[in-house]
Structure formats: C-alpha cells, structure tokens
N, C-alpha and C. Protein backbone atom coordinates (compact mmCIF):
# COMPACT_ATOMS: atom_id res chain seq x y z
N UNK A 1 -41.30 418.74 89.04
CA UNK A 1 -42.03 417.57 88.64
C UNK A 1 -42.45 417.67 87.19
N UNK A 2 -43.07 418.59 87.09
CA UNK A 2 -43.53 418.67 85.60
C UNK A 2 -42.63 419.20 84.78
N UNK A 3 -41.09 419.36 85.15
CA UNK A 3 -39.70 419.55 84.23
C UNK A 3 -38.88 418.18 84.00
N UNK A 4 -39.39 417.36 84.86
CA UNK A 4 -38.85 415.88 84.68
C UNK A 4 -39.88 414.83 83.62
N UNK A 5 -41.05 415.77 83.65
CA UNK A 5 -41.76 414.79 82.92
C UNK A 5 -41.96 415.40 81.23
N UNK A 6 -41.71 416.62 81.19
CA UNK A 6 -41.48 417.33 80.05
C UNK A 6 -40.31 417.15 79.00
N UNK A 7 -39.21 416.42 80.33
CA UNK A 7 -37.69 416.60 79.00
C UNK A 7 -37.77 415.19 78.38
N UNK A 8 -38.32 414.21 78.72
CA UNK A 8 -38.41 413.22 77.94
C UNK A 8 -39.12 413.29 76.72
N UNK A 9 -40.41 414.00 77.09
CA UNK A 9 -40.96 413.82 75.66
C UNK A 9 -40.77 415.15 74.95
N UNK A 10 -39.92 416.01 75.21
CA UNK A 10 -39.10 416.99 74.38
C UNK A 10 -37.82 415.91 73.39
N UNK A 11 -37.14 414.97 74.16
CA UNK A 11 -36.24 413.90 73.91
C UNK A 11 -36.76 413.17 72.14
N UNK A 12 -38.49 412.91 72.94
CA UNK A 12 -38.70 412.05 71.83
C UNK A 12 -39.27 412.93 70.83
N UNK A 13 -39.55 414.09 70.59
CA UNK A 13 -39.77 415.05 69.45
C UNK A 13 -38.65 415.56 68.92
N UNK A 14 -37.96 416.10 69.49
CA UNK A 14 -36.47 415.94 68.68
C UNK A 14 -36.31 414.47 68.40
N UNK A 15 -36.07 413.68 68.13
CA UNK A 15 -35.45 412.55 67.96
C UNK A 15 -36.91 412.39 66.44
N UNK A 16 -38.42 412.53 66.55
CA UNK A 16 -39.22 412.13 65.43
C UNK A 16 -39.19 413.22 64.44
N UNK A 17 -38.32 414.60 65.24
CA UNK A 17 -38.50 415.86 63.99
C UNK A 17 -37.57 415.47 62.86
N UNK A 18 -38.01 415.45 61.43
CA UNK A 18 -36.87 415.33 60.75
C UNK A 18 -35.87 416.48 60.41
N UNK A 19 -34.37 415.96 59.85
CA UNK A 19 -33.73 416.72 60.06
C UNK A 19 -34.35 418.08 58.87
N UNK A 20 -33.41 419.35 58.65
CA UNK A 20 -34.22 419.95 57.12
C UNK A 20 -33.03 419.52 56.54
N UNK A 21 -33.78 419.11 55.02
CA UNK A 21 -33.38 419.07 53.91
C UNK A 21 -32.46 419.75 53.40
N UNK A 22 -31.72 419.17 53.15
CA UNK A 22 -30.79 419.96 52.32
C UNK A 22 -30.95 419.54 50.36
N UNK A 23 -30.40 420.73 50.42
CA UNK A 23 -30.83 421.01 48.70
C UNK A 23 -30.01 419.79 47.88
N UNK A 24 -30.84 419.21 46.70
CA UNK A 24 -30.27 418.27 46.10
C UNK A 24 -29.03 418.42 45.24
N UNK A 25 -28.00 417.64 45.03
CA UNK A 25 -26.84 418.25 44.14
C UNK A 25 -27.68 417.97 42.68
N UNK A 26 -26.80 418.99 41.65
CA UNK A 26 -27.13 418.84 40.37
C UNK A 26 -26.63 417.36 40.31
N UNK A 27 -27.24 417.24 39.19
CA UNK A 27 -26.85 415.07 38.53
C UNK A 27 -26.02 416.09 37.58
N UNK A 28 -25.50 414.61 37.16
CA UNK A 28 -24.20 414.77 36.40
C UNK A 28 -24.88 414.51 35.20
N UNK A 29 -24.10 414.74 34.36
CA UNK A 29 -24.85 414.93 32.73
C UNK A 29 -24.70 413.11 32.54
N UNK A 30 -25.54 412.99 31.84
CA UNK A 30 -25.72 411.80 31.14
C UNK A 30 -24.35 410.69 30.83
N UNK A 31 -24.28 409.57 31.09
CA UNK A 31 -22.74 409.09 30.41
C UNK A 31 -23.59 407.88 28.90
N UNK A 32 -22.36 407.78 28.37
CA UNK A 32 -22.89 407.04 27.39
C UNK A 32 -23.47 405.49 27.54
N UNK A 33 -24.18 405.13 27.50
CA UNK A 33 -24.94 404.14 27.38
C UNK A 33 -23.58 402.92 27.73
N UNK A 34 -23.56 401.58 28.54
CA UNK A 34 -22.75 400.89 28.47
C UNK A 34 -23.84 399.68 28.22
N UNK A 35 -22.82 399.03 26.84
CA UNK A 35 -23.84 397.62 26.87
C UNK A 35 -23.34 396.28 28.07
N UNK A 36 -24.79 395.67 28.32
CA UNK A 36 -24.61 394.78 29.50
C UNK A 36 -23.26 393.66 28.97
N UNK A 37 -22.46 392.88 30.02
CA UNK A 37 -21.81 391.67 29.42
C UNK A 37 -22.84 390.77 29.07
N UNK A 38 -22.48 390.03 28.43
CA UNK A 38 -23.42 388.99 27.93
C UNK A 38 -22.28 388.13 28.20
N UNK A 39 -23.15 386.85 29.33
CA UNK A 39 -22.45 385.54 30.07
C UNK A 39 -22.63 384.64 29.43
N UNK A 40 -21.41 383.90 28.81
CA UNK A 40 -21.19 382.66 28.05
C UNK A 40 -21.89 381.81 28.67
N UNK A 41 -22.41 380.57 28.17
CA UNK A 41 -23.71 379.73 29.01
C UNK A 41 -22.72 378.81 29.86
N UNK A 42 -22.75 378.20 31.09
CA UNK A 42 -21.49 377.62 32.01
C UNK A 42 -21.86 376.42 31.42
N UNK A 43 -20.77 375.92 30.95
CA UNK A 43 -20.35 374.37 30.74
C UNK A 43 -20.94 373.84 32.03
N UNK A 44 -21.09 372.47 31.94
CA UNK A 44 -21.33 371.50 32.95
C UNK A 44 -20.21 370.74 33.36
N UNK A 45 -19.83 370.47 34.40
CA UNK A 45 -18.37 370.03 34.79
C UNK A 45 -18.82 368.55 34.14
N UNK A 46 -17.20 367.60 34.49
CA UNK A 46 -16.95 366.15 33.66
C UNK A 46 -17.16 365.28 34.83
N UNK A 47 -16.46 365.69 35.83
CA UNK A 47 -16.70 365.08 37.20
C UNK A 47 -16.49 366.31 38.71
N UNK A 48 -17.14 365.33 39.44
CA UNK A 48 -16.56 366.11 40.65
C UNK A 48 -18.51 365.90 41.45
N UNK A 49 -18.56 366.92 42.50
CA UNK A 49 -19.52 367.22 43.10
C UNK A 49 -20.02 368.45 42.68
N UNK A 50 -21.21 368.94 42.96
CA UNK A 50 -22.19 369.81 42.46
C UNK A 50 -22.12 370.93 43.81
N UNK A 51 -21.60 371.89 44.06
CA UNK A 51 -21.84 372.61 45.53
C UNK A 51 -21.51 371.98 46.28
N UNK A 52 -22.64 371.29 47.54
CA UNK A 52 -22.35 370.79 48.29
C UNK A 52 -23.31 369.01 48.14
N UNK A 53 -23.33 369.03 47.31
CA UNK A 53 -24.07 367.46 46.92
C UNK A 53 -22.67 366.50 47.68
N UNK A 54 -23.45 365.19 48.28
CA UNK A 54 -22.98 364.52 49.54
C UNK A 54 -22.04 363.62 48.32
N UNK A 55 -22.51 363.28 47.26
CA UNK A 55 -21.50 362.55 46.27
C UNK A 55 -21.51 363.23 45.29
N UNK A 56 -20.31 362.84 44.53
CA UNK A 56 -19.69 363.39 43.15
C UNK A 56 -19.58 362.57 41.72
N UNK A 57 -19.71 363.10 40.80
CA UNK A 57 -19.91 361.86 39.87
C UNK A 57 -18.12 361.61 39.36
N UNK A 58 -18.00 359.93 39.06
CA UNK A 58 -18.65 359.48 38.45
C UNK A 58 -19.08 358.36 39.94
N UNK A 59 -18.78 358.54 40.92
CA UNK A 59 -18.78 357.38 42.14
C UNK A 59 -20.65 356.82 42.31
N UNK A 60 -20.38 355.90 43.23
CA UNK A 60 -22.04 355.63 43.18
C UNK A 60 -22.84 355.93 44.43
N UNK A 61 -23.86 356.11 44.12
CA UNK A 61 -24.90 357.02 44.81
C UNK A 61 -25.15 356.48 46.37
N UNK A 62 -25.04 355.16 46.57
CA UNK A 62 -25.77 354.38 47.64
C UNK A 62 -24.98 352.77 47.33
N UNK A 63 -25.13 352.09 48.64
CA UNK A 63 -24.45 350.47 48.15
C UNK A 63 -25.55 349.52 47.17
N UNK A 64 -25.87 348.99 46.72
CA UNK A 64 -24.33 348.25 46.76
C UNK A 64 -23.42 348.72 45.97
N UNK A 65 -22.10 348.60 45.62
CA UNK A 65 -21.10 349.39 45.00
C UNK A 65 -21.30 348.40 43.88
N UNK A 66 -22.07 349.23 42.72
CA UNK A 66 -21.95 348.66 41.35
C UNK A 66 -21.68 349.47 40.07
N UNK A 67 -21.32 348.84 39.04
CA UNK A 67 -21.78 350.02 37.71
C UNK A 67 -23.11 350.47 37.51
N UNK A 68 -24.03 350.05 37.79
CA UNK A 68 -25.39 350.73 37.83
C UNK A 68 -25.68 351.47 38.40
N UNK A 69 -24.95 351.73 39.72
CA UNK A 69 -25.25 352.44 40.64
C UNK A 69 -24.15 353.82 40.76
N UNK A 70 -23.52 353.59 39.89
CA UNK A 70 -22.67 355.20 39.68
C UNK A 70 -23.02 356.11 38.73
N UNK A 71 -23.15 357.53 39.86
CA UNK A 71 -23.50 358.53 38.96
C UNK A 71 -22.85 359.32 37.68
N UNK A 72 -24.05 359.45 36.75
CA UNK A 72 -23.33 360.39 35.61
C UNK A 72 -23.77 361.43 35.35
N UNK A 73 -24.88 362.14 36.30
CA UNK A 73 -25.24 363.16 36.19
C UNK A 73 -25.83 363.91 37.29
N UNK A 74 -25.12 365.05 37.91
CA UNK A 74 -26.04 365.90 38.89
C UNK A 74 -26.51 367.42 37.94
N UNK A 75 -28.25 367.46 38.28
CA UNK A 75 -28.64 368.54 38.59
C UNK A 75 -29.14 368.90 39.48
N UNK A 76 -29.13 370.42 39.64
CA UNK A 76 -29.15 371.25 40.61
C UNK A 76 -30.80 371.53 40.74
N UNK A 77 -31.76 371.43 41.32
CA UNK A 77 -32.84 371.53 41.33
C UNK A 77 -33.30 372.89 42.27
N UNK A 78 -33.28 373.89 41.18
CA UNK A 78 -33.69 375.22 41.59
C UNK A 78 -35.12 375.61 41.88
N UNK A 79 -35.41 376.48 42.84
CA UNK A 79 -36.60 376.84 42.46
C UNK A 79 -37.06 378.19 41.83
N UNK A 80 -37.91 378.27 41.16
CA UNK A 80 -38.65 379.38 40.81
C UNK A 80 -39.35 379.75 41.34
N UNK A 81 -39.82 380.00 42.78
CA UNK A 81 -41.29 379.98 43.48
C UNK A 81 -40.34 381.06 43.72
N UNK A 82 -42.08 382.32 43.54
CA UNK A 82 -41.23 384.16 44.01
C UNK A 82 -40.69 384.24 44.90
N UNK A 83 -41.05 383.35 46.13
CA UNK A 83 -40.43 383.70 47.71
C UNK A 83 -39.06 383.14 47.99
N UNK A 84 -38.22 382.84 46.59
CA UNK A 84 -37.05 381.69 46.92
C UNK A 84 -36.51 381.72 45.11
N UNK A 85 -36.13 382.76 44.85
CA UNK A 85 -36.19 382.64 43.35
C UNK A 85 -34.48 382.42 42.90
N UNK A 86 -34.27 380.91 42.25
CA UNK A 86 -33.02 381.05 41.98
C UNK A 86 -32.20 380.75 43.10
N UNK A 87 -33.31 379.64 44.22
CA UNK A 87 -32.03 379.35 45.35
C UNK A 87 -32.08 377.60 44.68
N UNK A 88 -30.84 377.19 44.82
CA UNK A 88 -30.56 375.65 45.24
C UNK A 88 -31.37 374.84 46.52
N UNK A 89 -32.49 373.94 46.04
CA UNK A 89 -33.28 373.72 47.54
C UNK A 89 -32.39 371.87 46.84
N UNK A 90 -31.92 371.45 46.12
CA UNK A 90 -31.69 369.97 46.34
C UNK A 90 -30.94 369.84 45.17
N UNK A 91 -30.54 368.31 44.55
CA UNK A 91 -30.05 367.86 43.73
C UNK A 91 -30.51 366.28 42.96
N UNK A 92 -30.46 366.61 41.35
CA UNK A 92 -31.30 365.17 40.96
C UNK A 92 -30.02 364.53 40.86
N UNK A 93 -29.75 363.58 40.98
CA UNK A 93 -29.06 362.51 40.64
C UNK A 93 -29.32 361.38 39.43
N UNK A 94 -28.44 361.00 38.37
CA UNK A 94 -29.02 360.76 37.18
C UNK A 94 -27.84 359.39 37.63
N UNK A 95 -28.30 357.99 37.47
CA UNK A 95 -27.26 356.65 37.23
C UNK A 95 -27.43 356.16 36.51
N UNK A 96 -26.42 355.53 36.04
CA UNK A 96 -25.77 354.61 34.90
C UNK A 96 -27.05 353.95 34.29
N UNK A 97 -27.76 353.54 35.45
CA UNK A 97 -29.03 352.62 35.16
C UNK A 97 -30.11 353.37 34.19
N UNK A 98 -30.09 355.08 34.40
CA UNK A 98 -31.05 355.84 33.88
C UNK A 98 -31.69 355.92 34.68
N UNK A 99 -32.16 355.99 36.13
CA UNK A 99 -32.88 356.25 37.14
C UNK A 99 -32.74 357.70 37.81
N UNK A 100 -33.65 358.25 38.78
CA UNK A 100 -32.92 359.41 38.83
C UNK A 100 -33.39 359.47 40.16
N UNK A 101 -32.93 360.11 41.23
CA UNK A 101 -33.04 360.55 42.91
C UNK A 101 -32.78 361.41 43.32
N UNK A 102 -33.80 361.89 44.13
CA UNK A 102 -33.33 363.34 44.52
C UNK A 102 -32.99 363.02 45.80
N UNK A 103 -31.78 364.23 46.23
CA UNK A 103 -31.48 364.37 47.14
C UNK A 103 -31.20 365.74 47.76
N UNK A 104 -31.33 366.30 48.68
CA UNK A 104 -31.64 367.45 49.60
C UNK A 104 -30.37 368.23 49.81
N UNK A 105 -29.56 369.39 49.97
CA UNK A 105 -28.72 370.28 49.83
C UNK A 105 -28.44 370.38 51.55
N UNK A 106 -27.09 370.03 51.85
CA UNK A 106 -26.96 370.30 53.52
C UNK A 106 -27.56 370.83 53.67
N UNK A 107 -27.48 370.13 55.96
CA UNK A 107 -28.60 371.37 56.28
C UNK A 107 -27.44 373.04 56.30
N UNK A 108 -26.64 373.07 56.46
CA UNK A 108 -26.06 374.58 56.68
C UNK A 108 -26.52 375.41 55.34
N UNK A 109 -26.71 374.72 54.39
CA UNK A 109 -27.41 375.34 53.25
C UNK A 109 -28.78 375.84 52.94
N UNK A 110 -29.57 374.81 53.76
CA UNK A 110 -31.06 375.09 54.08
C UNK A 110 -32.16 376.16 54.67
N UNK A 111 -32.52 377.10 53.95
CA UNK A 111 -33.88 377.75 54.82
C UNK A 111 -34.87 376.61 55.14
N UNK A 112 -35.83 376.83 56.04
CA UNK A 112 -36.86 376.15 56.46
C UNK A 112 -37.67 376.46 54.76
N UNK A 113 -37.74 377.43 54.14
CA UNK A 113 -38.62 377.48 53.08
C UNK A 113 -37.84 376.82 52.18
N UNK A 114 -36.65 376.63 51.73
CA UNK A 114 -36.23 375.49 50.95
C UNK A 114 -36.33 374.19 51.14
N UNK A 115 -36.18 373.75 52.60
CA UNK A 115 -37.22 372.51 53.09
C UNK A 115 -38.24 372.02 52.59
N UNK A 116 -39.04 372.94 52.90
CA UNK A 116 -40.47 372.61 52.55
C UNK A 116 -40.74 372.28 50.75
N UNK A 117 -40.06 373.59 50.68
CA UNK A 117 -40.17 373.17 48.66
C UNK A 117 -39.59 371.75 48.49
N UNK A 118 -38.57 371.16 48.73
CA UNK A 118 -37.70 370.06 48.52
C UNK A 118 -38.53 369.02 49.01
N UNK A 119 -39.39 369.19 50.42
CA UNK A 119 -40.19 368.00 50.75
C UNK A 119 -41.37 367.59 49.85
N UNK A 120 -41.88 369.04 49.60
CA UNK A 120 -42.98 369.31 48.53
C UNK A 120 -42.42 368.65 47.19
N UNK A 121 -41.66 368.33 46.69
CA UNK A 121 -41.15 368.11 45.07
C UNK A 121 -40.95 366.11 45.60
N UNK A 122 -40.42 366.18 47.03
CA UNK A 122 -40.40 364.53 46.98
C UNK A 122 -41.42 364.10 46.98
N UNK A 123 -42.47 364.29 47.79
CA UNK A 123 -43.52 363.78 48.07
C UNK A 123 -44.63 364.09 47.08
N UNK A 124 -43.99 364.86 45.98
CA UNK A 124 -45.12 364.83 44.77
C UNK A 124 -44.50 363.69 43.59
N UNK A 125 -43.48 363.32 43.87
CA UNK A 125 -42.78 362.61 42.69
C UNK A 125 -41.79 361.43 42.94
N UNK A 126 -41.92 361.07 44.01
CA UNK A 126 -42.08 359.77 44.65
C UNK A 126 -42.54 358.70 43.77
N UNK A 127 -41.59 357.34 43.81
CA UNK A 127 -42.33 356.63 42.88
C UNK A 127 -43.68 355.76 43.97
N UNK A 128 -44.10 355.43 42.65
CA UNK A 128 -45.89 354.16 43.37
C UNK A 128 -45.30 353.58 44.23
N UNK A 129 -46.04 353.36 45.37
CA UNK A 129 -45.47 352.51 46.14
C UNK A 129 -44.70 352.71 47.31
N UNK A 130 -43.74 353.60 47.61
CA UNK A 130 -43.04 354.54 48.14
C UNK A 130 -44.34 355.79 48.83
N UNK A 131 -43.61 355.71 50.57
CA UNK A 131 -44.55 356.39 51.09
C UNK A 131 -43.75 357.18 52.10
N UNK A 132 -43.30 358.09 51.15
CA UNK A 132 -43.00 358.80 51.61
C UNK A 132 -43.04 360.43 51.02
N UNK A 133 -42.59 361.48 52.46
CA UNK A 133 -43.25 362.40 51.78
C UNK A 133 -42.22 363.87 52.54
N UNK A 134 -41.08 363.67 53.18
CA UNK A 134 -40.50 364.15 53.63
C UNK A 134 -39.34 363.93 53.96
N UNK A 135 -38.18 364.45 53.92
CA UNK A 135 -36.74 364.03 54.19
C UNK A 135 -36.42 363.90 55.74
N UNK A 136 -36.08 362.38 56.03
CA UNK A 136 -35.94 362.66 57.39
C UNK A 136 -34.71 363.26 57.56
N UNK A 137 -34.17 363.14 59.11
CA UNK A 137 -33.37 364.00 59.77
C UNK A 137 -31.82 363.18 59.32
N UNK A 138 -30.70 364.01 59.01
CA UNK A 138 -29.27 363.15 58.76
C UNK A 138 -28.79 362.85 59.96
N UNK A 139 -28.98 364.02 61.18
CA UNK A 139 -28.01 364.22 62.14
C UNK A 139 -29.50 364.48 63.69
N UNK A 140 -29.67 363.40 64.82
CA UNK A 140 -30.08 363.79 66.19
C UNK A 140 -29.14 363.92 66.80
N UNK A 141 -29.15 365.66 67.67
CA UNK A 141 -28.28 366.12 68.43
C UNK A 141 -27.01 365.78 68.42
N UNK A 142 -26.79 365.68 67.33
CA UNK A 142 -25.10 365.72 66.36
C UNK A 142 -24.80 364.53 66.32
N UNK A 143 -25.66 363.87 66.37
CA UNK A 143 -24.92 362.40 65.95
C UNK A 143 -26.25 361.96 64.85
N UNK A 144 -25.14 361.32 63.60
CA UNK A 144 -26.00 360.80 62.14
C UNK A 144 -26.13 359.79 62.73
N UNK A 145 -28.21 360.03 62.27
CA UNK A 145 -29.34 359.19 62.13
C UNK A 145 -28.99 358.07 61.41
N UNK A 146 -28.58 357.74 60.10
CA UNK A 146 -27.96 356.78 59.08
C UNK A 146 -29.36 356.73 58.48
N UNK A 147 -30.20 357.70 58.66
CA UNK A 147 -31.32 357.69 57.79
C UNK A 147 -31.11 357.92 56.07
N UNK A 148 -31.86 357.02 55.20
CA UNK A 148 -31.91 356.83 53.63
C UNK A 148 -31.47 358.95 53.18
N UNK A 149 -31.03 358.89 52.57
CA UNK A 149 -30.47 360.19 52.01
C UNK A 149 -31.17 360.50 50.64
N UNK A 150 -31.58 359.62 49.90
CA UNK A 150 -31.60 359.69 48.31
C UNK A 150 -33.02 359.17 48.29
N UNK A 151 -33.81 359.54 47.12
CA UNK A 151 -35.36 358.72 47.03
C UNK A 151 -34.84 358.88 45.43
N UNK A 152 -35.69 357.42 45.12
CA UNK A 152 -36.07 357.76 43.55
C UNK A 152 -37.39 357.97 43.41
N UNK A 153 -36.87 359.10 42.20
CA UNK A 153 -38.31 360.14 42.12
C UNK A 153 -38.63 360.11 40.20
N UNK A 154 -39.50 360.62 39.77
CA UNK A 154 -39.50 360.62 38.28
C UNK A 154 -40.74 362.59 38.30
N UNK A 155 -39.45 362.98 37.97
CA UNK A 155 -39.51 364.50 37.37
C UNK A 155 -40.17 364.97 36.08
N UNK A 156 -40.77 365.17 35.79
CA UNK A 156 -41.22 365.49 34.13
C UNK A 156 -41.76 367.28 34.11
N UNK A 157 -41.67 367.36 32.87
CA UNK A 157 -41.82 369.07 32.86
C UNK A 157 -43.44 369.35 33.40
N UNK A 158 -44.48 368.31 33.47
CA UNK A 158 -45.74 369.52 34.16
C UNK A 158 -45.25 369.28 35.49
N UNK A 159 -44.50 368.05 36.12
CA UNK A 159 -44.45 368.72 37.47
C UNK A 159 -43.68 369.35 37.89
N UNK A 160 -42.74 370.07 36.85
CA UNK A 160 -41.63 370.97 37.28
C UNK A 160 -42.87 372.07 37.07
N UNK A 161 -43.40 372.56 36.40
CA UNK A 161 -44.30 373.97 36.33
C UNK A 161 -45.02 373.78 37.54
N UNK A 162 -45.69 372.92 38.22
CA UNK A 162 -47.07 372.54 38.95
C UNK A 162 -46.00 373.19 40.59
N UNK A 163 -44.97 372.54 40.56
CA UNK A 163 -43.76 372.63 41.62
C UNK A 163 -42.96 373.87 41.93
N UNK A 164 -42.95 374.70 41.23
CA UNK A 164 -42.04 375.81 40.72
C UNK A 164 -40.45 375.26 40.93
N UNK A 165 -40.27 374.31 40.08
CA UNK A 165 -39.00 374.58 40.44
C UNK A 165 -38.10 374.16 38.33
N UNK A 166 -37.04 373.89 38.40
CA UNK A 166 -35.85 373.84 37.44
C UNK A 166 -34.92 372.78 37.40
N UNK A 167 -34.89 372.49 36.44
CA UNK A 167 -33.18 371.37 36.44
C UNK A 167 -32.59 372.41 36.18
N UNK A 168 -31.35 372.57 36.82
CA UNK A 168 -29.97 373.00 36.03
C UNK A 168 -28.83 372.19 35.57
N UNK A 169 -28.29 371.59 34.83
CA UNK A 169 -26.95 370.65 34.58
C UNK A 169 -25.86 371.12 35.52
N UNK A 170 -25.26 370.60 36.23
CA UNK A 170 -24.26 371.10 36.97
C UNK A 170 -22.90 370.03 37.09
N UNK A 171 -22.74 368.36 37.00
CA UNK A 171 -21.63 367.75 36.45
C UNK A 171 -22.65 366.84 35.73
N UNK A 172 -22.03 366.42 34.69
CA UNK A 172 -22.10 365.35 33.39
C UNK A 172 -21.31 364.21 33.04
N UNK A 173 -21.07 363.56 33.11
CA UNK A 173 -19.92 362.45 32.81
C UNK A 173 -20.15 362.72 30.94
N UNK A 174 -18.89 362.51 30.67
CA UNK A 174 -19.43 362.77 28.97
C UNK A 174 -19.84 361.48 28.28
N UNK A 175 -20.95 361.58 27.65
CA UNK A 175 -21.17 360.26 26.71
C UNK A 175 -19.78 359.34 25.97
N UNK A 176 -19.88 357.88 26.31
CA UNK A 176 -18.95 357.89 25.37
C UNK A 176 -18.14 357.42 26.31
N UNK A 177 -17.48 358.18 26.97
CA UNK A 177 -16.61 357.87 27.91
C UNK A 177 -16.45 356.24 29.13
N UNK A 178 -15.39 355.67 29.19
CA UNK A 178 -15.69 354.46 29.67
C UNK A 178 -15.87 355.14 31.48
N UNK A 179 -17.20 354.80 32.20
CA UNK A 179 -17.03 354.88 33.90
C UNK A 179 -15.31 354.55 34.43
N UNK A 180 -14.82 355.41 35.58
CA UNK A 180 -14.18 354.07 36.07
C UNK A 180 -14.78 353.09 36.81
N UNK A 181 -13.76 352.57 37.63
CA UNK A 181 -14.64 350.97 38.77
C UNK A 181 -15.07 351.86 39.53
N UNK A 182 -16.31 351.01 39.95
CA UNK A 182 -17.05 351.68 41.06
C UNK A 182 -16.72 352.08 42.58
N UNK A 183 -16.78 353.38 42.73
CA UNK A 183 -16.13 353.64 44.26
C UNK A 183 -17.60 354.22 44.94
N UNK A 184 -17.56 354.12 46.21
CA UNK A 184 -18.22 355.04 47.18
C UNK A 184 -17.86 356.08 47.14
C-alpha cells in the first residue's frame, strides 16, 4: 500500500528535478559588425485592391455607379495601440468626390481586439448626424446580412493620436490621370 502510493510521487519529483547542467560551449569570437538593409520606402500601387479590402481602386465604393463615387485612394488604417502594434484593423477609402469611409478588414482577418479598435475609430469619427458606432455583421450563419459596409468618417491627425492608430498609402490612382467609366 504505501509502495503504490510512494511511486507516484517519486514519478512527480523526478519529472520537477531539473536535469544537471551541462557546461556552456565557448562563444565564438566576435564576427564583424553587419550593417542592417535599409528598405526602400514601398511605392503605393496605381490600381488594384489593398490586401483584402472588399473593392479596388479605381471602381466605386457603393451604388449608385457614378464618377463621384469611384475610388482613388485606399489606406490601410494601422494601429499603434501596444497590444496590436502594426496590425491592419481596416481601410480608409478616399473618392473622386474627396470624401473618405472607412471600412473594416474581413472577418478571417479579424482579432476580436482589432474589432474593437476599428469600432472604436468609427464611432469616434462618424460624421454629425450618423448614429452609429459599430460595424454590423456582413454574414448571419453564412448567409450575407446586405448590411451597409462603408461609413463616412472624417480622420484628422489629433484623432489619429487620441485613437492609436495610422494611415498608410497602400493604392493611389495617379493625379492627372483620366478615371475609367465607372464599374462596381
């Protein structure tokens, strides 16, 4: 009896003893210093989609299908908040009109804490009037909601500091350049 109740916790002392140490190898002598690459700054694409942004420029954002309503600029709206540093939580959308909308990064792309930052940045920059304060759902139990995708919002640098978050440029239509016709 008291050999059945002994080998277990013999089990678990071997198992918490650590192993001994073995002696450290010498380090190797010093190598010469290598300087870091230094990364050319990334161009901004001419067209196309941004990651996984739901449209691509130069097409338009939402109906009605107009020239006002096609995009010429996505950024990537990063955050800086320590707990999420340098992730993609959404995308601004810049149109023809000069207006700008954010819109939210799939969900397969999404932490719940990029959520929240992204709901947090709409619902602080939301225009007057507009009451809203959270992105609803695209998809109930796999079938799309046809819920609004895009808000227009107005971004300025204290509420990018107040927000922790970043524009990054990510496609540009180039100045200058004629749109084509407007597609979805």
């Amino acid at each position: 009896m008291i050999a059945a109740t002994m080998l277990p916790i013999a089990l678990l002392l071997a198992q918490m003893t650590p192993a001994p140490a073995e002696p450290a190898p010498a380090a190797p002598a010093p190598a010469a210093p290598v300087a870091a690459p230094v990364a050319a700054p990334v161009e901004p694409l001419i067209a196309g989609a941004c990651l996984d942004s739901p449209r691509p420029v130069p097409n338009v954002l939402q109906s009605p299908v107009a020239t006002a309503n096609q995009i010429v600029r996505i950024d990537k709206v990063e955050s800086t908040n320590p707990m999420i540093p340098g992730e993609v939580i959404g995308f601004l959308y810049t149109l023809q009109d000069g207006s700008t909308w954010l819109g939210q990064r799939s969900s397969d792309y999404m932490s719940p804490a990029d959520a929240t930052q992204v709901n947090l940045v709409l619902g602080s920059t939301h225009l007057p009037g507009q009451n809203v304060s959270a992105f609803p759902p695209q998809t109930k139990y796999g079938v799309p909601t046809k819920y609004q995708q895009f808000f227009r919002v107005q971004i300025n640098d204290a509420a990018m500091v107040g927000l922790r978050i970043t524009l990054v440029p990510c496609v540009v239509w180039p100045e200058g350049r004629p749109l084509p016709a407007p597609a979805m």
